[in-house]
Protein backbone atom coordinates (compact mmCIF):
# COMPACT_ATOMS: atom_id res chain seq x y z
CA UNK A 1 0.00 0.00 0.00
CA UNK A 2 1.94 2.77 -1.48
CA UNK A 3 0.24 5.89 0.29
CA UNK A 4 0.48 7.70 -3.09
CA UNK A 5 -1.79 10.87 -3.77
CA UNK A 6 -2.65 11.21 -7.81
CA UNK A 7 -5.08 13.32 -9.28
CA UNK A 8 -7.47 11.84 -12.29
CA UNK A 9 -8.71 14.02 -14.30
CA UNK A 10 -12.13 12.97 -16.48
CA UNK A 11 -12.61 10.33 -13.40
CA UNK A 12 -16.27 10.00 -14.07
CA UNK A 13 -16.19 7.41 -16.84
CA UNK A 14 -14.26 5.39 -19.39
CA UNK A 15 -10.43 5.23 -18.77
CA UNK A 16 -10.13 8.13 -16.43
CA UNK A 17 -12.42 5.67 -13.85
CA UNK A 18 -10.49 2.53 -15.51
CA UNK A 19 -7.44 3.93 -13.49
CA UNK A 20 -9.17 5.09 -10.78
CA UNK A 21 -10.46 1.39 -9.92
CA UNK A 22 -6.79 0.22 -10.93
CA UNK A 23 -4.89 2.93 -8.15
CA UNK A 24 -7.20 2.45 -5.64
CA UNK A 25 -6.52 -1.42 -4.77
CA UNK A 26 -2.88 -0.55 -5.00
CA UNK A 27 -3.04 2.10 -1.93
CA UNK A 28 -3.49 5.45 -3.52
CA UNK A 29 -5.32 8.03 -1.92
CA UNK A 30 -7.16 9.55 -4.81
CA UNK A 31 -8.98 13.02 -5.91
CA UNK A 32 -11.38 12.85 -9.13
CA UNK A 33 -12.15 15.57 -10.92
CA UNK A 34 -14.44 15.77 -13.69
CA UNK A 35 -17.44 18.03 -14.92
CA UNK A 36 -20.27 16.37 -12.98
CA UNK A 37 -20.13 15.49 -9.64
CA UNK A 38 -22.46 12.72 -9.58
CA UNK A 39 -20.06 10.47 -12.04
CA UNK A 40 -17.93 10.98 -9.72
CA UNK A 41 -19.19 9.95 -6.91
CA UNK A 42 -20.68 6.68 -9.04
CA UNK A 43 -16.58 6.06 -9.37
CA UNK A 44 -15.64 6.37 -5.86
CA UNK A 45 -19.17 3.98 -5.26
CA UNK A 46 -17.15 1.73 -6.77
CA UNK A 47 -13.93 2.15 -5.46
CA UNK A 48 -15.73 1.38 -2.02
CA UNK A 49 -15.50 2.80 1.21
CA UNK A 50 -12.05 2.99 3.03
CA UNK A 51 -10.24 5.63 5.54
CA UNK A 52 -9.07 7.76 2.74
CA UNK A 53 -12.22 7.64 0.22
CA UNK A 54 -12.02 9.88 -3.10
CA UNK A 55 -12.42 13.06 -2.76
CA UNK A 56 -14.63 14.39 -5.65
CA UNK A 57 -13.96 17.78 -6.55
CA UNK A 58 -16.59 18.62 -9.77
CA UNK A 59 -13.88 20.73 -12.15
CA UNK A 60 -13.90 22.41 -14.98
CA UNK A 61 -10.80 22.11 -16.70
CA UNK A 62 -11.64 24.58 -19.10
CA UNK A 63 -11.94 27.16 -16.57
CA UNK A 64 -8.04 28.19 -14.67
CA UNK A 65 -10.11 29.33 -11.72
CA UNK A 66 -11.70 25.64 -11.34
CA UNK A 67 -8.01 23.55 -11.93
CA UNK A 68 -6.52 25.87 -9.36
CA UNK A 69 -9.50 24.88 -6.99
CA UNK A 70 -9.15 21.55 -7.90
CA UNK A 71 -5.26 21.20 -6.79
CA UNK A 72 -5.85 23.58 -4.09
CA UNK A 73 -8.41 21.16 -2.50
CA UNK A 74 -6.23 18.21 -3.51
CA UNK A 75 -3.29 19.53 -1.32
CA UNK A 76 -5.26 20.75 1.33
CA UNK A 77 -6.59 17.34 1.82
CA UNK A 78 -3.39 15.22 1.19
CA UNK A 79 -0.41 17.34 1.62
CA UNK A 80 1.26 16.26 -1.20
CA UNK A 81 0.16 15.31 -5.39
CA UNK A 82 2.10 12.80 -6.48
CA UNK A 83 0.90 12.07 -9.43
CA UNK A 84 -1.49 13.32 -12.23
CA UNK A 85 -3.29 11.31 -14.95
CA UNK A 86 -4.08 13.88 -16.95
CA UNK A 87 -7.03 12.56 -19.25
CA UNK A 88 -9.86 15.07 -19.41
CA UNK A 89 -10.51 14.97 -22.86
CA UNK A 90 -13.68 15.51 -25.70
CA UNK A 91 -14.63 14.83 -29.43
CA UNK A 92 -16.32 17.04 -32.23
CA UNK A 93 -18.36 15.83 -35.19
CA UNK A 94 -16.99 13.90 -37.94
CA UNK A 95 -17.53 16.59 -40.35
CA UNK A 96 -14.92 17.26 -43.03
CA UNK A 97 -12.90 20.69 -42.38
CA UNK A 98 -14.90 22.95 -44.05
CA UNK A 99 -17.94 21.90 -42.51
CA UNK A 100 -16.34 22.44 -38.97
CA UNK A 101 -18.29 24.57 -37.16
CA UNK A 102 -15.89 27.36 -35.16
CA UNK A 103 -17.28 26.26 -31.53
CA UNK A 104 -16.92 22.64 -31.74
CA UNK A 105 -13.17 23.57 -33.16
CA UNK A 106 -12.59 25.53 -29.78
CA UNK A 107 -14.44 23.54 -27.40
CA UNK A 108 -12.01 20.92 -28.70
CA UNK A 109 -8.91 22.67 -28.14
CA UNK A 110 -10.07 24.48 -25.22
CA UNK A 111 -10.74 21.29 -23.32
CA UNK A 112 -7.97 19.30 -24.72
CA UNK A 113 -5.19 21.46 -25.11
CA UNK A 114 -5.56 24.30 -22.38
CA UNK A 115 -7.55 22.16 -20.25
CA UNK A 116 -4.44 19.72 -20.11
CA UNK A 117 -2.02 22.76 -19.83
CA UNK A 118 -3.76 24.24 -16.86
CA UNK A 119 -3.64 21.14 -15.05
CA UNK A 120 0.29 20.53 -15.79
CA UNK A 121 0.50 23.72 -14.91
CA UNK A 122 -1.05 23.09 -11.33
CA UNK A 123 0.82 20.03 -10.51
CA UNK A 124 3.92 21.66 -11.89
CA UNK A 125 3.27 24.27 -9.14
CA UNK A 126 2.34 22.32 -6.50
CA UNK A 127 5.10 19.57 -7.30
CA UNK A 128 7.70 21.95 -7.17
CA UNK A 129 6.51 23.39 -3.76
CA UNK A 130 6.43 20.05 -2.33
CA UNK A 131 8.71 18.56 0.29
CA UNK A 132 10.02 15.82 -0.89
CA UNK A 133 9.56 17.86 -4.14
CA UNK A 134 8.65 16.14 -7.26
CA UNK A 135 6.27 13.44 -8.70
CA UNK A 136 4.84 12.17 -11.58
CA UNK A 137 2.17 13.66 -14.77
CA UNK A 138 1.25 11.31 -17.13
CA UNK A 139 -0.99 13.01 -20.14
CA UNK A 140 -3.41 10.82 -22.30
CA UNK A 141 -2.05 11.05 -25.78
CA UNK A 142 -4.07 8.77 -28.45
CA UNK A 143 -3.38 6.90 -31.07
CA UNK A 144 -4.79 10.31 -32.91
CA UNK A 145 -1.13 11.77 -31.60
CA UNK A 146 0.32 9.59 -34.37
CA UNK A 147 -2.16 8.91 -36.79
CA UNK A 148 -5.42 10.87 -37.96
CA UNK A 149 -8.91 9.20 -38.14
CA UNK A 150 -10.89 10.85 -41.28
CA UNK A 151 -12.85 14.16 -40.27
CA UNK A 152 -10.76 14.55 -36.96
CA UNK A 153 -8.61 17.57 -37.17
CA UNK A 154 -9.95 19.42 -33.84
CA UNK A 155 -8.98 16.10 -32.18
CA UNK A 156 -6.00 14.83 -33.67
CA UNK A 157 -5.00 18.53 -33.70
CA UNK A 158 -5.06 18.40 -29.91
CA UNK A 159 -3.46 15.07 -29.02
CA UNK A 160 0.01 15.46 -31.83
CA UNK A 161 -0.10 19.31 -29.41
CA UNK A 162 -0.18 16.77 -26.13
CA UNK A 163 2.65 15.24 -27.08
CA UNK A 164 4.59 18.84 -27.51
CA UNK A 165 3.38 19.43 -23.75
CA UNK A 166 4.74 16.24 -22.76
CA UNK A 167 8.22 16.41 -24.31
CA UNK A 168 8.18 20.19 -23.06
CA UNK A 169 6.97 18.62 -19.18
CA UNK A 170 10.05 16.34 -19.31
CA UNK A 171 12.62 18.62 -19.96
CA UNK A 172 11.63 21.33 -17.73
CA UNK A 173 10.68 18.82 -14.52
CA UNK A 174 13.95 17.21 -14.70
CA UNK A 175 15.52 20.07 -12.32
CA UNK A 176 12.57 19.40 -9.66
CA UNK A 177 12.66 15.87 -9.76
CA UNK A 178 9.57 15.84 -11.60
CA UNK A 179 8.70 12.94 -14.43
CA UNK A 180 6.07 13.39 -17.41
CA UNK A 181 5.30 10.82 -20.11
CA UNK A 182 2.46 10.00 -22.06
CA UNK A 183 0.18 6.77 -22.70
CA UNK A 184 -1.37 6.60 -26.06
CA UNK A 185 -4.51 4.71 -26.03
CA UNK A 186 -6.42 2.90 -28.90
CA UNK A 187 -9.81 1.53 -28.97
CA UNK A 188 -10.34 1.07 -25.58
CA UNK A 189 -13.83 -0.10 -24.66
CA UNK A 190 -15.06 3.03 -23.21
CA UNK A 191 -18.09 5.65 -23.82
CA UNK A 192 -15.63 7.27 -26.07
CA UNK A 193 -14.17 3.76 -28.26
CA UNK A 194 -17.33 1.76 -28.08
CA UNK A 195 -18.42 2.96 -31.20
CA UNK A 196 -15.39 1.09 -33.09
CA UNK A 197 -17.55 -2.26 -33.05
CA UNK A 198 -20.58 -0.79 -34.80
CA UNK A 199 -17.96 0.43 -37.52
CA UNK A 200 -16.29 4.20 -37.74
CA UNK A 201 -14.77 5.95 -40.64
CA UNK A 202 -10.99 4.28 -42.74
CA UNK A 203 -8.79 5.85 -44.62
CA UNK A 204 -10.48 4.42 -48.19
CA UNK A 205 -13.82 5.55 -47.14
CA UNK A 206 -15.84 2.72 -46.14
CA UNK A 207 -17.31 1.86 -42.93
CA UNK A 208 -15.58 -0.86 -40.86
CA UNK A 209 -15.88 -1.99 -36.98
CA UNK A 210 -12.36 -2.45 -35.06
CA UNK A 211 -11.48 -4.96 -32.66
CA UNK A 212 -11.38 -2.90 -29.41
CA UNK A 213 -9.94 -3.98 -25.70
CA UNK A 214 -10.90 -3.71 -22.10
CA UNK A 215 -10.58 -0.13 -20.87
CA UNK A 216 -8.90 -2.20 -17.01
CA UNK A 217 -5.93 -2.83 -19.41
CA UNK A 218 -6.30 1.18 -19.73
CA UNK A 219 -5.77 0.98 -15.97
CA UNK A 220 -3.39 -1.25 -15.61
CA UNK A 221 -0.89 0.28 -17.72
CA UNK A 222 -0.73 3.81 -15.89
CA UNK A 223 -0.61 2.05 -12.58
CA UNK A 224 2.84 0.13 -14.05
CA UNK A 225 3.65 3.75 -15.45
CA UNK A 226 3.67 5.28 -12.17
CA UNK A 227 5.17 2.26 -10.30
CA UNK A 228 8.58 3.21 -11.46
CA UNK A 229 10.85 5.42 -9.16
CA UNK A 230 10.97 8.83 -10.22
CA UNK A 231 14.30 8.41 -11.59
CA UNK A 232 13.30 6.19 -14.47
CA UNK A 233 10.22 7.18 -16.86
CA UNK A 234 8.04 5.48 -19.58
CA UNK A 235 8.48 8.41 -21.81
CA UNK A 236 5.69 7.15 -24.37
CA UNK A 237 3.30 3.86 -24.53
CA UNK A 238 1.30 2.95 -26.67
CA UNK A 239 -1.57 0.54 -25.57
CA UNK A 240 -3.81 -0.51 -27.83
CA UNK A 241 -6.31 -3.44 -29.42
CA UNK A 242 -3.89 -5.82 -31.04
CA UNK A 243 -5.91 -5.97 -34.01
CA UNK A 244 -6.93 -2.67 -34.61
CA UNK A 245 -6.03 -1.07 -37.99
CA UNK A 246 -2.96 0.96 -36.93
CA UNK A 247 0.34 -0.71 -38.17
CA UNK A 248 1.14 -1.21 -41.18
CA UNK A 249 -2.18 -1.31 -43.77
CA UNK A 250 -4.35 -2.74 -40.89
C-alpha cells in the first residue's frame, strides 16, 4: 500500500475511472475531478469505502479558476500530489474541415489542449513546492497523436499538441525531480471507443468496426507507469487493441 496521492482528471467514466479502480486497490489516496459530480461519486461507489475515500472535486478544466481549486483542494486534503493522470478529454463531429463549425473547433482545443495545460501547470506548481519535491504527470495522448482518423482535425490537432506538452513537461521537470510521459490509447472499450464495433470511418472511405480492448488494461498500464521510481520514466506507450487497424495497412 503505497500511500500515493494522484489526481485523475475525467474520473467519471471510461479510462479516467479505468485507473481510478486500478490505483485504488494498489493504496493510492485519490482526488477525481471531472465536470459532474455525480459520475464521480458513481466512481468512488465503486472504489468502495475505506479511511481515505475519493475526494470528488466537480472541475472544470476549461476554466483556470476551477483547476486551481481543484489542486488547491487536492493539497489541502493530502499534503502532497504525487501524481497526475491527466485525461480530461472531448470529441467534435466527424464533419470534413470545411464543414467544422468554429465552436466545436474551440471547445475541442479548449478542453484538450488548455484544459491539459492548466492542469500541468497546477501540478507543476504544486510539485515543485512540495517537500520531498517532485512526482509524476502522465498526459493521455491517443493513437490520434500519431495517426489521424478521417474528419478529426480538432482532435487529432489536440493530441500530436499533447505530445509537444509532454516532451516540453520532461525537460523542464527534470531540475525538480519531476517525471512526465504520455500513454497513447487505442480503442479502448469506453463511452468514447465503443463505437469502433458498430464500424467508424478508414482511410479508403468505407465503414468498418475495429477490434477494441478492455478499458482495465487502460488501468493497468498507468498504474505500471507510475510504479517506477521517479528516476526512471516510460516516456511514451502505446496501448492498444492488437488488431486494430494501426500498423502497417491494418
Amino acid at each position: 500500500m503505497n500511500g500515493k496521492i494522484a489526481v485523475i482528471t475525467g474520473a467519471g467514466s471510461g479510462i479516467g475511472r479505468a485507473v481510478a479502480l486500478a490505483l485504488a486497490p494498489r493504496g493510492y489516496r485519490l482526488v477525481l475531478a471531472g465536470r459532474r459530480d455525480e459520475t464521480l461519486r458513481e466512481t468512488a461507489g465503486l472504489i468502495g469505502a475505506t479511511a481515505d475515500s475519493p475526494l470528488c472535486v466537480a472541475t472544470d478544466v476549461t476554466e483556470y479558476a476551477s483547476v486551481q481549486n481543484l489542486f488547491a483542494r487536492a493539497v489541502e486534503r493530502f499534503g502532497r500530489i504525487d501524481l497526475l493522470f491527466n485525461n480530461a478529454g472531448i470529441g467534435a463531429p466527424g464533419v470534413s474541415i470545411d464543414a467544422l463549425e468554429e465552436a466545436d473547433w474551440r471547445r475541442v482545443i479548449d478542453t484538450n489542449l488548455t484544459g491539459a495545460f492548466f492542469c500541468l501547470h497546477a501540478a507543476f506548481r504544486a510539485m515543485k513546492a512540495q517537500d520531498p519535491q517532485g512526482g509524476r504527470i502522465i498526459n493521455n495522448g491517443s493513437i490520434s497523436a500519431h495517426s489521424p482518423r478521417p474528419n478529426s482535425i480538432p482532435y487529432t490537432a489536440s493530441k500530436h499538441a499533447i505530445t509537444g506538452l509532454t516532451k516540453s513537461a520532461s525537460l523542464d521537470g527534470r531540475t525538480f525531480n519531476i517525471a512526465c510521459g504520455q500513454i497513447d490509447i487505442g480503442n479502448a472499450a469506453s463511452a468514447m471507443g465503443s463505437r469502433m464495433a458498430q464500424g467508424v470511418p478508414q482511410a479508403n472511405g468505407t465503414i468498418a468496426p475495429e477490434p477494441v480492448m478492455d478499458v482495465a488494461q487502460v488501468g493497468e498500464a498507468v498504474a505500471y507507469m507510475d510504479s517506477l521510481p521517479l528516476e526512471a520514466n516510460v516516456q511514451f506507450m502505446t496501448i492498444m487493441a492488437t488488431a486494430m487497424p494501426f500498423v502497417g495497412r491494418g
